[in-house]
Protein backbone atom coordinates (compact mmCIF):
# COMPACT_ATOMS: atom_id res chain seq x y z
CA UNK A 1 0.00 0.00 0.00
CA UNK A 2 2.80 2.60 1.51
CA UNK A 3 4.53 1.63 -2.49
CA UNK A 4 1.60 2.76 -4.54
CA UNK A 5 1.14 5.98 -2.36
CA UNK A 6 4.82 6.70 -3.24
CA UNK A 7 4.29 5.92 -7.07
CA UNK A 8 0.69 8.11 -6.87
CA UNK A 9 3.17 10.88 -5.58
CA UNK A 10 5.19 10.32 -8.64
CA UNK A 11 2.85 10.06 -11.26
CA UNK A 12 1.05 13.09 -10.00
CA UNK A 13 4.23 14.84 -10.34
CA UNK A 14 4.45 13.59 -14.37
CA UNK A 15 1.09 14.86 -14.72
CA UNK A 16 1.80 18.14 -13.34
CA UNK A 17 5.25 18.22 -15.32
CA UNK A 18 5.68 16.71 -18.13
CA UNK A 19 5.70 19.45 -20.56
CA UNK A 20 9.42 19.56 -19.06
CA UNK A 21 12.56 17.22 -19.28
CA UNK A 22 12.29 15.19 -16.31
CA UNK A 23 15.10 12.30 -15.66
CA UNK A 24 14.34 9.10 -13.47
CA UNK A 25 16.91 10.35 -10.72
CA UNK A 26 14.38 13.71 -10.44
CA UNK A 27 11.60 11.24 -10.39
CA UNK A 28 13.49 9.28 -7.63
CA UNK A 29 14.49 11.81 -5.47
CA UNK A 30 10.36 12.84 -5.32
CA UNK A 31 9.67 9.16 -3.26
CA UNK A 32 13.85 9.60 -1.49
CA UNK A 33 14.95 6.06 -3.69
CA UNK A 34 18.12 5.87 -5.01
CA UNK A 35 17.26 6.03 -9.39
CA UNK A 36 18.18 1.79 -9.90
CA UNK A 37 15.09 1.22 -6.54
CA UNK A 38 12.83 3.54 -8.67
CA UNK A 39 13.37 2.23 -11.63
CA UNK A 40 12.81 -1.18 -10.45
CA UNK A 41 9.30 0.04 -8.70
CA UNK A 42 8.32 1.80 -11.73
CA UNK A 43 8.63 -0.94 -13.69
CA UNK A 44 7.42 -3.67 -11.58
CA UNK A 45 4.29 -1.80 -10.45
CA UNK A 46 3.10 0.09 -14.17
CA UNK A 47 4.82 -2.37 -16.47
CA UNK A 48 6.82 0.21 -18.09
CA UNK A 49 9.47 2.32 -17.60
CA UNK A 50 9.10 5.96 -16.35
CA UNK A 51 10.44 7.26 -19.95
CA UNK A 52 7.88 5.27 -21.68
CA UNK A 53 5.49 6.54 -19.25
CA UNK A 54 6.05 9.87 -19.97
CA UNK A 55 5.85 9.47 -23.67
CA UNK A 56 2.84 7.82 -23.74
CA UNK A 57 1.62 10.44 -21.45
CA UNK A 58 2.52 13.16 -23.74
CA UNK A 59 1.64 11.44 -26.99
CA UNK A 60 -1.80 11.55 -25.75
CA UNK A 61 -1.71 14.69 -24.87
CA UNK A 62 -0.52 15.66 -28.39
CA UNK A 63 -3.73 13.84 -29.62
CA UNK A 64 -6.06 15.43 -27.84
CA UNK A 65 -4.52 19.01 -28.86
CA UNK A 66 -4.10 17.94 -32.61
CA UNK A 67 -8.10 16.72 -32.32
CA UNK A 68 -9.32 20.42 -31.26
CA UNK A 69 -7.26 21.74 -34.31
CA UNK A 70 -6.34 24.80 -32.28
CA UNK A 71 -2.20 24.60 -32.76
CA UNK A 72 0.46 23.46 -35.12
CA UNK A 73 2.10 20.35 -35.28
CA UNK A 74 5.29 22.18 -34.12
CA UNK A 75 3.62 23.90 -31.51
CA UNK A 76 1.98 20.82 -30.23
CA UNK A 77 5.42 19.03 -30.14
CA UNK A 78 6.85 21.45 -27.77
CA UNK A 79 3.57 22.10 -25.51
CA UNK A 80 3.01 18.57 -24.49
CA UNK A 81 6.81 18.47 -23.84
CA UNK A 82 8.81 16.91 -27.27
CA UNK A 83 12.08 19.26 -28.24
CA UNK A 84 12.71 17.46 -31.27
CA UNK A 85 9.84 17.68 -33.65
CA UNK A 86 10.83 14.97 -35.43
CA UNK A 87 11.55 12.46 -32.66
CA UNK A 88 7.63 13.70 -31.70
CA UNK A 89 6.70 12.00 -35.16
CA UNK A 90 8.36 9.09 -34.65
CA UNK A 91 6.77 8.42 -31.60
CA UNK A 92 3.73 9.47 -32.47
CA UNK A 93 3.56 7.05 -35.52
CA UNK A 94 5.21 4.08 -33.60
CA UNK A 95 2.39 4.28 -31.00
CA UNK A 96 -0.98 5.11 -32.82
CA UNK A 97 0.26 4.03 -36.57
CA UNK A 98 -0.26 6.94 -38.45
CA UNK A 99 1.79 10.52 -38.74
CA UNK A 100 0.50 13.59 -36.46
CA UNK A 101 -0.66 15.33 -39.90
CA UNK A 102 -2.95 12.42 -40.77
CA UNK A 103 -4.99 12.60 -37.56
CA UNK A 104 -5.27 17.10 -38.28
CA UNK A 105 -6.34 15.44 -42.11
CA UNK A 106 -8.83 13.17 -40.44
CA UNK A 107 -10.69 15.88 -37.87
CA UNK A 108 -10.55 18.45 -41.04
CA UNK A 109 -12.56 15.82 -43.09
CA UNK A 110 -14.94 15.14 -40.32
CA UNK A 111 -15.29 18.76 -39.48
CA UNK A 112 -16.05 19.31 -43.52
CA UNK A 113 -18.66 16.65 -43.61
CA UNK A 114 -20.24 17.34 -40.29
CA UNK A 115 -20.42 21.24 -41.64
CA UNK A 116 -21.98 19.92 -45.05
CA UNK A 117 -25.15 17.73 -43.32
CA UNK A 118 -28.29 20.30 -43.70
C-alpha cells in the first residue's frame, strides 16, 4: 500500500510536469529512492518504464490538442513536452500508426462533412 502511495506521488508529479525534461533520478528523489530502486518500482508496479510513461503520457496529450485543431504540429510538439519535432513523429507514428498530420487530415474531413449535413 505505503509503495503505490509513493508511485501516486510520482505520477502526480508527471502529470503536473511533463511538458518539461524530467530524468528518473528527479523522479526518484520525489519518493527519497536511489534512481536503480525507482526504476525497479516503476517498472514492476506500471509495467513500463518511467520514460515510456512519460511518452505515452505526452503522446496523448498531443492527440487530444491535434483533435481540437487549435495549434500546429510544431507547436503541439513542444507544448506537451517533445524538443525534437521529429523524434515527436516518430513516436507518435510508432504508438498510434499513423503521422501527427494524418490525424489534423482526419478531424478536417470530419469537421467538412459534419459542416456539409443540412
Amino acid at each position: 500500500m505505503k509503495r503505490l502511495e509513493r508511485l501516486n506521488t510520482v505520477l502526480d508529479y508527471i502529470q503536473n510536469n511533463y511538458r518539461e525534461q524530467i530524468s528518473n533520478q528527479e523522479l526518484a528523489d520525489v519518493i527519497h529512492l536511489s534512481e536503480d530502486r525507482f526504476n525497479h518500482l516503476f517498472k514492476e508496479s506500471m509495467g513500463m518504464s518511467p520514460l515510456q510513461y512519460m511518452n505515452e503520457l505526452r503522446l496523448k496529450k498531443a492527440m487530444s490538442l491535434l483533435k481540437k485543431r487549435e495549434y500546429s504540429m510544431t507547436e503541439i510538439a513542444d507544448r506537451v513536452g517533445f524538443t525534437d519535432y521529429n523524434h515527436f513523429g516518430r513516436q507518435f507514428r510508432k504508438y498510434y500508426g499513423c503521422a501527427p498530420s494524418e490525424i489534423l487530415k482526419r478531424t478536417k474531413n470530419l469537421e467538412d462533412s459534419m459542416r456539409a449535413i443540412p
